[in-house]
Protein backbone atom coordinates (compact mmCIF):
# COMPACT_ATOMS: atom_id res chain seq x y z
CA UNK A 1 15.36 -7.79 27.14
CA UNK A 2 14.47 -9.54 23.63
CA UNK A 3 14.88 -7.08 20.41
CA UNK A 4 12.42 -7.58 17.24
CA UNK A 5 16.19 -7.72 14.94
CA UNK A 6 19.47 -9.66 14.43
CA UNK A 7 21.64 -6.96 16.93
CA UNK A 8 24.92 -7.04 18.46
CA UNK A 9 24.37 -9.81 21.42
CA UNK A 10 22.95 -12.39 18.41
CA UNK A 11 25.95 -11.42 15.77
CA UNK A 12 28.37 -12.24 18.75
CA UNK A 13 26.68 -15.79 19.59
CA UNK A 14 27.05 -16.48 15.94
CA UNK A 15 30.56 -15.63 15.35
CA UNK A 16 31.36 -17.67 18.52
CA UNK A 17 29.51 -21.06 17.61
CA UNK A 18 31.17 -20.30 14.39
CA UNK A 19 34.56 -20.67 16.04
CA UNK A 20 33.94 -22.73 18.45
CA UNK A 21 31.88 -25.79 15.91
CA UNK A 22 35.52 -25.11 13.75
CA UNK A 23 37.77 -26.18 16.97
CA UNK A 24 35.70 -29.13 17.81
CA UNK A 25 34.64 -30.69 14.20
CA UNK A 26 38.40 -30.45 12.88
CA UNK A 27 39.81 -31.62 16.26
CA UNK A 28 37.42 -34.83 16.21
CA UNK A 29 37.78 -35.59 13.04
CA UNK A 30 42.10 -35.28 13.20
CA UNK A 31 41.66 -37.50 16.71
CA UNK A 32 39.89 -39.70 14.22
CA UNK A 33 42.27 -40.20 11.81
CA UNK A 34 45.26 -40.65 14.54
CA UNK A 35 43.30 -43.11 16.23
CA UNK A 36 42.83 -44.97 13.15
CA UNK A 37 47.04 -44.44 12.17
CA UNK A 38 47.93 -45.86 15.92
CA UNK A 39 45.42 -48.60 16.53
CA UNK A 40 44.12 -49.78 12.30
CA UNK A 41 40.73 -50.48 14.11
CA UNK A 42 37.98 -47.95 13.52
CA UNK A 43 36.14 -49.90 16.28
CA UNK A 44 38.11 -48.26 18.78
CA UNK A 45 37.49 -44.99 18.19
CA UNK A 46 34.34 -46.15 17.80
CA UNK A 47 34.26 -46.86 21.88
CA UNK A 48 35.91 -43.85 22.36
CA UNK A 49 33.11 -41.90 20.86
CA UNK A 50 30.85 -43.76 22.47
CA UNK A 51 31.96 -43.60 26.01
CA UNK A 52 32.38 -39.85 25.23
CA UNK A 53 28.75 -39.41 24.17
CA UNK A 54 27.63 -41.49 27.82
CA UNK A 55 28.11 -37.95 29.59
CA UNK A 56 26.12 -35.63 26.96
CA UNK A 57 23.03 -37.96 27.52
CA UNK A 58 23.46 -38.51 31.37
CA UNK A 59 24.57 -34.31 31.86
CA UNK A 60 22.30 -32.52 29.83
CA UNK A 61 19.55 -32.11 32.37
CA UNK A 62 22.01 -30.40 34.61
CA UNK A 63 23.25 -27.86 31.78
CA UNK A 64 19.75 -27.15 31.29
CA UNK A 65 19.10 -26.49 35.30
CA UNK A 66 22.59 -24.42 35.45
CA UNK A 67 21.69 -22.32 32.44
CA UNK A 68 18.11 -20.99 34.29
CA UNK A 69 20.28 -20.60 37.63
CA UNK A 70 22.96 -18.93 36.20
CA UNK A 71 23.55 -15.61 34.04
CA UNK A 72 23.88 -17.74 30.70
CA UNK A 73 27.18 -15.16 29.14
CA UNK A 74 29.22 -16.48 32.23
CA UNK A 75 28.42 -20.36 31.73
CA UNK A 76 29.35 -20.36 28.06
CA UNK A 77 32.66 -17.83 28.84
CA UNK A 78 33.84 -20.15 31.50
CA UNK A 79 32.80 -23.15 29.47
CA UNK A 80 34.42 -22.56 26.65
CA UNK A 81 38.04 -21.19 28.23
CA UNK A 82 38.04 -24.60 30.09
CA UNK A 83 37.72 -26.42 26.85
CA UNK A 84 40.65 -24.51 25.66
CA UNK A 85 43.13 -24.59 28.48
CA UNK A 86 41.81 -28.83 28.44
CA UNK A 87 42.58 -29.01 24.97
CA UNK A 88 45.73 -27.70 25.31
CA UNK A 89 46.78 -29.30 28.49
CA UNK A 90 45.87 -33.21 26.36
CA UNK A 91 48.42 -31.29 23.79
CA UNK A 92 51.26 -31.81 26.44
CA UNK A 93 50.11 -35.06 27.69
CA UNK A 94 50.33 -36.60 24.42
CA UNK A 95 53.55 -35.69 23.79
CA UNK A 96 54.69 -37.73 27.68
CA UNK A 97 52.61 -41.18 25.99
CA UNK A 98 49.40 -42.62 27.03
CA UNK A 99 47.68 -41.57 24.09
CA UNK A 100 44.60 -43.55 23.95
CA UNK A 101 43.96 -42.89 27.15
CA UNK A 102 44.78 -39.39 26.96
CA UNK A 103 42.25 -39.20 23.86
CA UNK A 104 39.56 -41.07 25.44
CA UNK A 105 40.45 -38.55 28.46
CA UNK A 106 40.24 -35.59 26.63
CA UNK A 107 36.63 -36.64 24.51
CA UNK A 108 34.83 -37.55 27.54
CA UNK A 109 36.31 -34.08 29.20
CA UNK A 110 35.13 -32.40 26.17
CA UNK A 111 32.06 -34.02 26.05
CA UNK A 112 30.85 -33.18 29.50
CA UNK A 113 31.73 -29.50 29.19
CA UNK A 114 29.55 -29.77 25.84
CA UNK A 115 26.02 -30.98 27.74
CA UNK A 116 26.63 -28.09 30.43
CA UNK A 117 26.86 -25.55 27.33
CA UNK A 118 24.34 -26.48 24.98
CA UNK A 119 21.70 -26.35 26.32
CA UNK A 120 23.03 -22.65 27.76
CA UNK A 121 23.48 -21.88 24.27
CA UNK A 122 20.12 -22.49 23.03
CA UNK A 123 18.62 -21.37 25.72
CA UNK A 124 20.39 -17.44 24.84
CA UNK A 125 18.94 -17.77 21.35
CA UNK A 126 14.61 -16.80 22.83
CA UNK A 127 16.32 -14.21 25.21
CA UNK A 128 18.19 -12.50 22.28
CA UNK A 129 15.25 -12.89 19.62
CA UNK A 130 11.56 -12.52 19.43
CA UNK A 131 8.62 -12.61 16.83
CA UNK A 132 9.54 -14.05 13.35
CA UNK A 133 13.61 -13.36 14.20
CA UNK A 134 13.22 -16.45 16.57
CA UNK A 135 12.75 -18.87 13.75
CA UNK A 136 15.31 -16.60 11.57
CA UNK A 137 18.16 -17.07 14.32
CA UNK A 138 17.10 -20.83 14.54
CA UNK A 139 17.85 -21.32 10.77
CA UNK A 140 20.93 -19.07 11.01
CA UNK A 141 22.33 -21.71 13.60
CA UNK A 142 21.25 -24.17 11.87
CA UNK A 143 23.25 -23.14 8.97
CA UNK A 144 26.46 -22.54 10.49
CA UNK A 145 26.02 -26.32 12.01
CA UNK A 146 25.80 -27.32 8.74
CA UNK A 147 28.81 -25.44 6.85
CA UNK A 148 31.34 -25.76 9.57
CA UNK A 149 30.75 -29.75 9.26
CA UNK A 150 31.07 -29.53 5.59
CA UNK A 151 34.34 -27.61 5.22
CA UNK A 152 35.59 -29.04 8.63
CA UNK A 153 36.98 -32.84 7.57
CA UNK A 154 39.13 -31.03 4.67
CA UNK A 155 40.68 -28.26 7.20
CA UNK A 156 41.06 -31.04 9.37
CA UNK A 157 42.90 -33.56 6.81
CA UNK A 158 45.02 -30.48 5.35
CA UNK A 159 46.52 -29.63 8.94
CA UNK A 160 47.14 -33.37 10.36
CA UNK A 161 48.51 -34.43 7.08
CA UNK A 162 50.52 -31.28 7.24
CA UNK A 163 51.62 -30.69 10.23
CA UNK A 164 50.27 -33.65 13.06
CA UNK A 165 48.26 -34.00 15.80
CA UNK A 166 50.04 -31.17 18.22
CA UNK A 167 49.17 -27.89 15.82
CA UNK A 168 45.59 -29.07 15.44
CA UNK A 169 44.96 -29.37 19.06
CA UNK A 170 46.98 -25.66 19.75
CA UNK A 171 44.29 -24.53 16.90
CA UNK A 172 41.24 -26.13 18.54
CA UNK A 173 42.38 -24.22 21.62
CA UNK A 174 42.24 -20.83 19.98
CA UNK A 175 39.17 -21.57 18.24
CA UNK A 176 37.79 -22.61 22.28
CA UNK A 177 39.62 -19.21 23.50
CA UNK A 178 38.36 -17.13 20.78
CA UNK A 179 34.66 -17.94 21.12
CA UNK A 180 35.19 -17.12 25.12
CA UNK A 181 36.52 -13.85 23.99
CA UNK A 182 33.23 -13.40 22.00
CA UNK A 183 30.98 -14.50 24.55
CA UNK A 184 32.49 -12.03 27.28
CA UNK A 185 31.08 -8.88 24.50
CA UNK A 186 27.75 -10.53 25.30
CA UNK A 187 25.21 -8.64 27.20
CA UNK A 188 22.52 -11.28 29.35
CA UNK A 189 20.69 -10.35 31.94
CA UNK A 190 20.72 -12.28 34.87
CA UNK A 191 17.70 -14.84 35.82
CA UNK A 192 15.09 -12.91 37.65
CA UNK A 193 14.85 -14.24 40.66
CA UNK A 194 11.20 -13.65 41.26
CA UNK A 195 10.55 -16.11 38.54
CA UNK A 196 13.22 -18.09 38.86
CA UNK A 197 14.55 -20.94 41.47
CA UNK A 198 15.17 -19.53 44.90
CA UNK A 199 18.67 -20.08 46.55
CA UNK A 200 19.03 -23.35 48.03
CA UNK A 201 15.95 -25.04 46.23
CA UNK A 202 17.05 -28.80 45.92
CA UNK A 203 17.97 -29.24 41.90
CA UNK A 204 15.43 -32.42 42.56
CA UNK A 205 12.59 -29.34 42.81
CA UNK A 206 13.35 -28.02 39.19
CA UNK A 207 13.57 -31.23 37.43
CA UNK A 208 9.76 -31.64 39.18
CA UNK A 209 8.65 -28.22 37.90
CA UNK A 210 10.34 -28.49 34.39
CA UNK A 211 8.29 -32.35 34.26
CA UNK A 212 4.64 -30.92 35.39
CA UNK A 213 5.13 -27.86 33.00
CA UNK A 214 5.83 -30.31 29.97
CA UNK A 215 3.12 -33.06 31.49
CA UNK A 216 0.35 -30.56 32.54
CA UNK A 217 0.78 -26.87 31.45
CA UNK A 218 2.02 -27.89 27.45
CA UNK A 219 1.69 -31.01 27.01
CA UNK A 220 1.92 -30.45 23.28
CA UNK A 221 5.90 -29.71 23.59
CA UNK A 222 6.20 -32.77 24.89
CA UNK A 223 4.75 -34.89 22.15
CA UNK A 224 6.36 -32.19 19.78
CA UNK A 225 9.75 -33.46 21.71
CA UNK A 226 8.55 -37.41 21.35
CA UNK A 227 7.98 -36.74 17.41
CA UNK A 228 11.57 -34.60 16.54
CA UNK A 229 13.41 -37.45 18.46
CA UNK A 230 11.53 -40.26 16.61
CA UNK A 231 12.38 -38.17 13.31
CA UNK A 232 15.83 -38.06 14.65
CA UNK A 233 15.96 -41.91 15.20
CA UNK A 234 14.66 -42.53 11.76
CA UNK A 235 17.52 -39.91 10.48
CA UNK A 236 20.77 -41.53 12.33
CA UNK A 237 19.41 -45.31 10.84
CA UNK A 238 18.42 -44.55 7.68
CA UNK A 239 21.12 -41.26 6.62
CA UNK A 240 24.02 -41.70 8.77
CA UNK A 241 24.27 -45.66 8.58
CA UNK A 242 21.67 -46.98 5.80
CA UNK A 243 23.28 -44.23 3.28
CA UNK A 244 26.84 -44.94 3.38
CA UNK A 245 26.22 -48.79 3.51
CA UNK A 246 24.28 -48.80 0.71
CA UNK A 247 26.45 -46.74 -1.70
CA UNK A 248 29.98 -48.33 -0.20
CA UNK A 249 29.11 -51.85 0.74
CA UNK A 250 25.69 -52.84 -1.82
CA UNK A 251 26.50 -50.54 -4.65
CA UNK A 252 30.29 -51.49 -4.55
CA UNK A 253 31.07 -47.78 -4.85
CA UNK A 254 34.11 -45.50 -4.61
CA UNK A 255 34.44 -43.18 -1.67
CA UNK A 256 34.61 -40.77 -4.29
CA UNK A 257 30.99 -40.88 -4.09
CA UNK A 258 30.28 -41.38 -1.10
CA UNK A 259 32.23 -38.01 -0.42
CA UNK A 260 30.50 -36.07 -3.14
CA UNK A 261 26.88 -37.23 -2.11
CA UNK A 262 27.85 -36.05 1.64
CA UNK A 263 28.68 -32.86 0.42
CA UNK A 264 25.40 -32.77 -1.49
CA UNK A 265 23.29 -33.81 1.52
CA UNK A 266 24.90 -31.13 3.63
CA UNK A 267 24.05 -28.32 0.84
CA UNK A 268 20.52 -29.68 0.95
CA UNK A 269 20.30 -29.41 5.20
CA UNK A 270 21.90 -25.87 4.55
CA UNK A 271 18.69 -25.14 1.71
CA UNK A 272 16.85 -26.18 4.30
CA UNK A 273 16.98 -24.01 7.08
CA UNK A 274 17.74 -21.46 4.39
CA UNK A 275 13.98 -21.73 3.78
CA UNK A 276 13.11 -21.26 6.98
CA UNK A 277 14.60 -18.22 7.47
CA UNK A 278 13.41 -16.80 4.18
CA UNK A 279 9.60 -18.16 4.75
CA UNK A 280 9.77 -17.64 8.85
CA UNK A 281 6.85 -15.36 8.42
CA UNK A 282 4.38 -17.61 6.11
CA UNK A 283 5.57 -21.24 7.66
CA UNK A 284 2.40 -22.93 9.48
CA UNK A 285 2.63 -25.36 11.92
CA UNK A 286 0.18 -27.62 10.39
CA UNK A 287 2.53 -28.02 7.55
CA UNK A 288 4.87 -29.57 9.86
CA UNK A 289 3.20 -33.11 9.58
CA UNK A 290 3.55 -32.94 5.73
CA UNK A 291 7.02 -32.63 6.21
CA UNK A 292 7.01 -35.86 8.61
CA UNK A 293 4.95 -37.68 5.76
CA UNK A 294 7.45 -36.23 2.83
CA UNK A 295 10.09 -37.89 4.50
CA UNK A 296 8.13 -41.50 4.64
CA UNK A 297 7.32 -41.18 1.07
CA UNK A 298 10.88 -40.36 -0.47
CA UNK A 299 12.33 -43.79 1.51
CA UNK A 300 9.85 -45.45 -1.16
CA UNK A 301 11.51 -44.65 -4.11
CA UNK A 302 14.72 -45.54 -2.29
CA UNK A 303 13.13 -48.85 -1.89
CA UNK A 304 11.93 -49.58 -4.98
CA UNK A 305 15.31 -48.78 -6.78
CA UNK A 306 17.06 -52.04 -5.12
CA UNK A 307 13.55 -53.76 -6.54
CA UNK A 308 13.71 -52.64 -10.21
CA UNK A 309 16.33 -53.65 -13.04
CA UNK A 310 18.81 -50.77 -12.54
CA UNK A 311 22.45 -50.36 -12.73
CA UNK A 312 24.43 -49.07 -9.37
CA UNK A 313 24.90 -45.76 -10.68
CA UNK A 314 21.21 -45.36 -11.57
CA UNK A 315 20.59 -46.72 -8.14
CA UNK A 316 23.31 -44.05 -6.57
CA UNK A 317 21.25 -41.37 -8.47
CA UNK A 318 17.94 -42.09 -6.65
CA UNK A 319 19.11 -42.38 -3.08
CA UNK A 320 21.34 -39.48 -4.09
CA UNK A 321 17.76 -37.25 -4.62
CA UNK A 322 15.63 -39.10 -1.99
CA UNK A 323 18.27 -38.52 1.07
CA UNK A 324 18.93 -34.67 -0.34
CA UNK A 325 15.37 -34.39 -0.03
CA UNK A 326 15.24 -35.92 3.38
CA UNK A 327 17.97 -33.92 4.21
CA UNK A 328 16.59 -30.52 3.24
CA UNK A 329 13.08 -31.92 5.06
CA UNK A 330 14.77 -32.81 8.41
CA UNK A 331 16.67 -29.44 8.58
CA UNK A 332 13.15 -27.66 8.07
CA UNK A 333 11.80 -29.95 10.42
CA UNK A 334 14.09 -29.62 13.34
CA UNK A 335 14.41 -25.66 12.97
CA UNK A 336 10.99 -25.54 13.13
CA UNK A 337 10.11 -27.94 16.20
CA UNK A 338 12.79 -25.81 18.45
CA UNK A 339 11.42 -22.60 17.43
CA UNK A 340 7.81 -23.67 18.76
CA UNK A 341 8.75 -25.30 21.36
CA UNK A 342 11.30 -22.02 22.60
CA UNK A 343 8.00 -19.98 21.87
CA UNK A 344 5.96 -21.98 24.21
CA UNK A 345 8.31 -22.15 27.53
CA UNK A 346 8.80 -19.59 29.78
CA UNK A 347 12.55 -18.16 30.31
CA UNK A 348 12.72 -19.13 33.50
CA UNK A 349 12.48 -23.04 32.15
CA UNK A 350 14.24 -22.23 28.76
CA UNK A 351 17.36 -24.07 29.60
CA UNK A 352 15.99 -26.95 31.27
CA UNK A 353 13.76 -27.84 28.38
CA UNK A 354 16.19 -27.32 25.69
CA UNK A 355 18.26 -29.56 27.41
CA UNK A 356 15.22 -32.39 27.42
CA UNK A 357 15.23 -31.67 23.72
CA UNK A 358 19.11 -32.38 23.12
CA UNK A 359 19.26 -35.41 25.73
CA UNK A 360 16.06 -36.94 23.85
CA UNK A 361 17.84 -36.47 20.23
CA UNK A 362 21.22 -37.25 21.70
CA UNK A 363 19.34 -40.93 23.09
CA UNK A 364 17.75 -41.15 19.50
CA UNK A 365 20.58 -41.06 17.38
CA UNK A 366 22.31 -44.25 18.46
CA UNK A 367 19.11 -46.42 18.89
CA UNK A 368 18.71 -45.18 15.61
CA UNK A 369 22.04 -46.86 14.68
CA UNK A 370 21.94 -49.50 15.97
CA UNK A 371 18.30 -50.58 14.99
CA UNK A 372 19.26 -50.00 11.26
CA UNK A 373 22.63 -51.28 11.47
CA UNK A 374 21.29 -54.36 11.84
CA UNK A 375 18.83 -54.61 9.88
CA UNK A 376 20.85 -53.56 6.77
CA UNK A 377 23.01 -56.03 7.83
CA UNK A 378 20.54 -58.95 8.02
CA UNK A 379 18.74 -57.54 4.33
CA UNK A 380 22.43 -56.75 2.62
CA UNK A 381 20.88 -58.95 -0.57
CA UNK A 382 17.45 -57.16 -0.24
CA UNK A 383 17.61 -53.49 1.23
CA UNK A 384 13.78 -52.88 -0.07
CA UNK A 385 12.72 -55.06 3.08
CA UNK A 386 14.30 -52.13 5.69
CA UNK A 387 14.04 -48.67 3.23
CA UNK A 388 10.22 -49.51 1.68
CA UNK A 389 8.63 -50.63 5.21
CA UNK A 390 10.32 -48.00 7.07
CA UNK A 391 9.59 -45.42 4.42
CA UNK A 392 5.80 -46.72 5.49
CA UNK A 393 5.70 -46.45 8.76
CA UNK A 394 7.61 -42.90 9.04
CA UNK A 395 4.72 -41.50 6.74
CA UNK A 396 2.08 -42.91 8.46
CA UNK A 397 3.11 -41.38 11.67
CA UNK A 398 3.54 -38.27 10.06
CA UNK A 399 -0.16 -38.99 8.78
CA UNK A 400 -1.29 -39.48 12.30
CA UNK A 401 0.11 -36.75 13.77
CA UNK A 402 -2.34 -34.13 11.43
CA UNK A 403 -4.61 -33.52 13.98
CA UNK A 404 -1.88 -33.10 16.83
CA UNK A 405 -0.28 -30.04 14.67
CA UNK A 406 -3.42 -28.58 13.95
CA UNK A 407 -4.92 -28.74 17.39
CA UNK A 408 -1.15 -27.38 18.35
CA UNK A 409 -1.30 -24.31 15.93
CA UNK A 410 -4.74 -23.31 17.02
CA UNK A 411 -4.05 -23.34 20.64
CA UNK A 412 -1.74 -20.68 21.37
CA UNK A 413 0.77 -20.12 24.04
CA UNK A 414 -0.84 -19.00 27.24
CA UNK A 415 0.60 -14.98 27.86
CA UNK A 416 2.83 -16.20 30.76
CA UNK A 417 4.48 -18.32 28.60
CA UNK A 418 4.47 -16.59 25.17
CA UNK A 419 8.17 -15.61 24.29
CA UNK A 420 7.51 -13.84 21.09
């Protein structure tokens, strides 16, 4: 049963993702700076991350089936002691050798536990909330997302510099322990089984019924699903590799500021789904596509700084503002695009779409990378060539897809699907 209020069962979720985000930023980012200490390549953990992110994209699907088979407050308790007891299990096997493997061991354990729970996870979030509370829970993830990777890095230095490796990972595992501690509060009712799979249906049958309902019965999430991945792509190339090439490698920078304009950038996603939260009631869908185009236009500026007679720090100054905007527009964006599409599924196909949504993001993001990381790299001398036509492109999409949002707000959810 959904309630019309933040309530006991949502608080709980919170607190737990809260935990849980702490364990696995800090531990990743102290396995990063090991790595880095053993080895003095930052390739390498490069293929580490990568090999662990090849499960997450190939395993989603299946969180997504186990989460409408399966009462959800078991999946994430069991979930999330096994992450513990792994975590601290890799904490003795480092200490026998092997440690590269044992990393690369414990990332790609890590990361397939991670597809069979998020999708679980956001899957919880329409069966705890309803109305204007399911946008306001959206943001309120969102958020925590957003300050546990800010504040995470620093815990994460402090301890390994500190202490090592060995108390990190025993802290990880509490973090993992604590949220399963959380979780088991949790009150879910199980998946009705009138509505839901029957026992013994093939999983081949769900994947079928989850594809016709996005293909025939809304079509709109999936093109809603097409565009938040392509906004996604556009994201990983242009914030997460464009940004810190730019300021480090063109502008000649210090990390200095490169650290301060990350910090700035994750306020801004934090403003972001702030305003969602606080404007949940007023927020149109149509608006959406101005969003899209808003992020288009502010790579132009961007662009045109590396064209114009300006110094670097003048230059730092304007991609500072344009990717803080894009920031604060993506975080809007994204809340937004899972609350609509939540609305618009039925519960007993929650967690099989959400897990379409994180496998399509998850499949965006490195594309993204790589696309861009090569194309900075073949315009180092002339960065206008990949920032103003992309900037372009991105708002004419976001042009063209006007009439999709307003043919998508007008057409409401048909009452077997409506969720709140």
């Amino acid at each position: 049963m959904r309630d019309t209020r933040f309530h006991r069962n949502f608080v709980l979720l919170i607190l737990g993702q809260a935990a849980s985000l702490t364990g696995n930023y800090t531990l990743k980012f102290a396995l990063s700076m090991y790595v880095l200490e053993q080895t003095g390549s930052a390739s390498v953990f490069a293929s580490l991350l990568a090999l662990s992110m090849l499960p997450t994209v190939l395993l989603s699907p299946f969180g997504g089936i186990l989460a409408d088979r399966v009462n959800r407050r078991r999946i994430m308790v069991a979930l999330d002691a096994l992450s513990g007891a792994v975590v601290l299990a890799s904490a003795l096997v480092l200490s026998l050798g092997n440690t590269l493997f044992s990393i690369g061991a414990l990332l790609v354990i890590l990361s397939i536990l991670g597809a069979l729970e998020s999708p679980t996870v956001q899957a919880c979030i329409p069966q705890m909330l309803s109305g204007a509370n399911l946008a306001r829970g959206n943001a309120v993830v969102s958020q925590v997302q957003a300050v546990t990777s800010l504040f995470t890095p620093f815990l994460g230095s402090v301890v390994y510099a500190a202490f090592g490796l060995p108390p990190v990972l025993w802290g990880a595992a509490a973090c993992f322990f604590l949220t399963a501690l959380l979780e088991r509060q949790i009150h879910l009712e199980d998946p009705d089984p009138a509505h839901g799979p029957r026992p013994g249906v093939p999983l081949r049958e769900d994947v079928r019924t989850c594809l016709h309902f996005l293909r025939r019965e809304q079509p709109g999430i999936l093109k809603l699903l097409l565009l938040a991945a392509l906004v996604s792509l556009f994201v990983a190339g242009t914030a997460v590799v464009g940004f810190p090439y730019l300021v480090r490698t063109v502008l000649g920078l210090s990390a200095e500021h490169y650290g301060a304009a990350e910090s700035a950038m994750g306020v801004s996603a934090i403003l972001g789904s702030l305003f969602v939260g606080w404007r949940a009631q007023t927020l149109r869908l149509r608006r959406l596509a101005a969003v899209f185009v808003g992020f288009g236009l502010c790579l132009l500026p961007a662009g045109l700084a590396f064209l114009l007679p300006l110094g670097p720090l003048a230059r730092y100054a304007v991609l500072l503002a344009v990717f803080c905007a894009c920031q604060f527009g993506c975080s809007l964006f994204s809340t937004c695009a899972i609350t609509v599409i939540q609305s618009r599924t039925p519960e007993r196909l929650m967690g099989k779409v959400m897990s379409y949504v994180f496998t399509l993001s998850m499949c965006a993001q490195p594309v993204g990378q790589l696309l861009y990381g090569a194309l900075f790299d073949c315009f180092s001398h002339a960065p206008y060539w990949v920032l103003l036509p992309s900037g372009l492109l991105v708002g004419l999409i976001g042009a063209a897809s006007v009439p999709f949002f307003a043919a998508l707000e007008e057409t409401p959810p048909a009452p077997s699907q409506t969720q709140i």
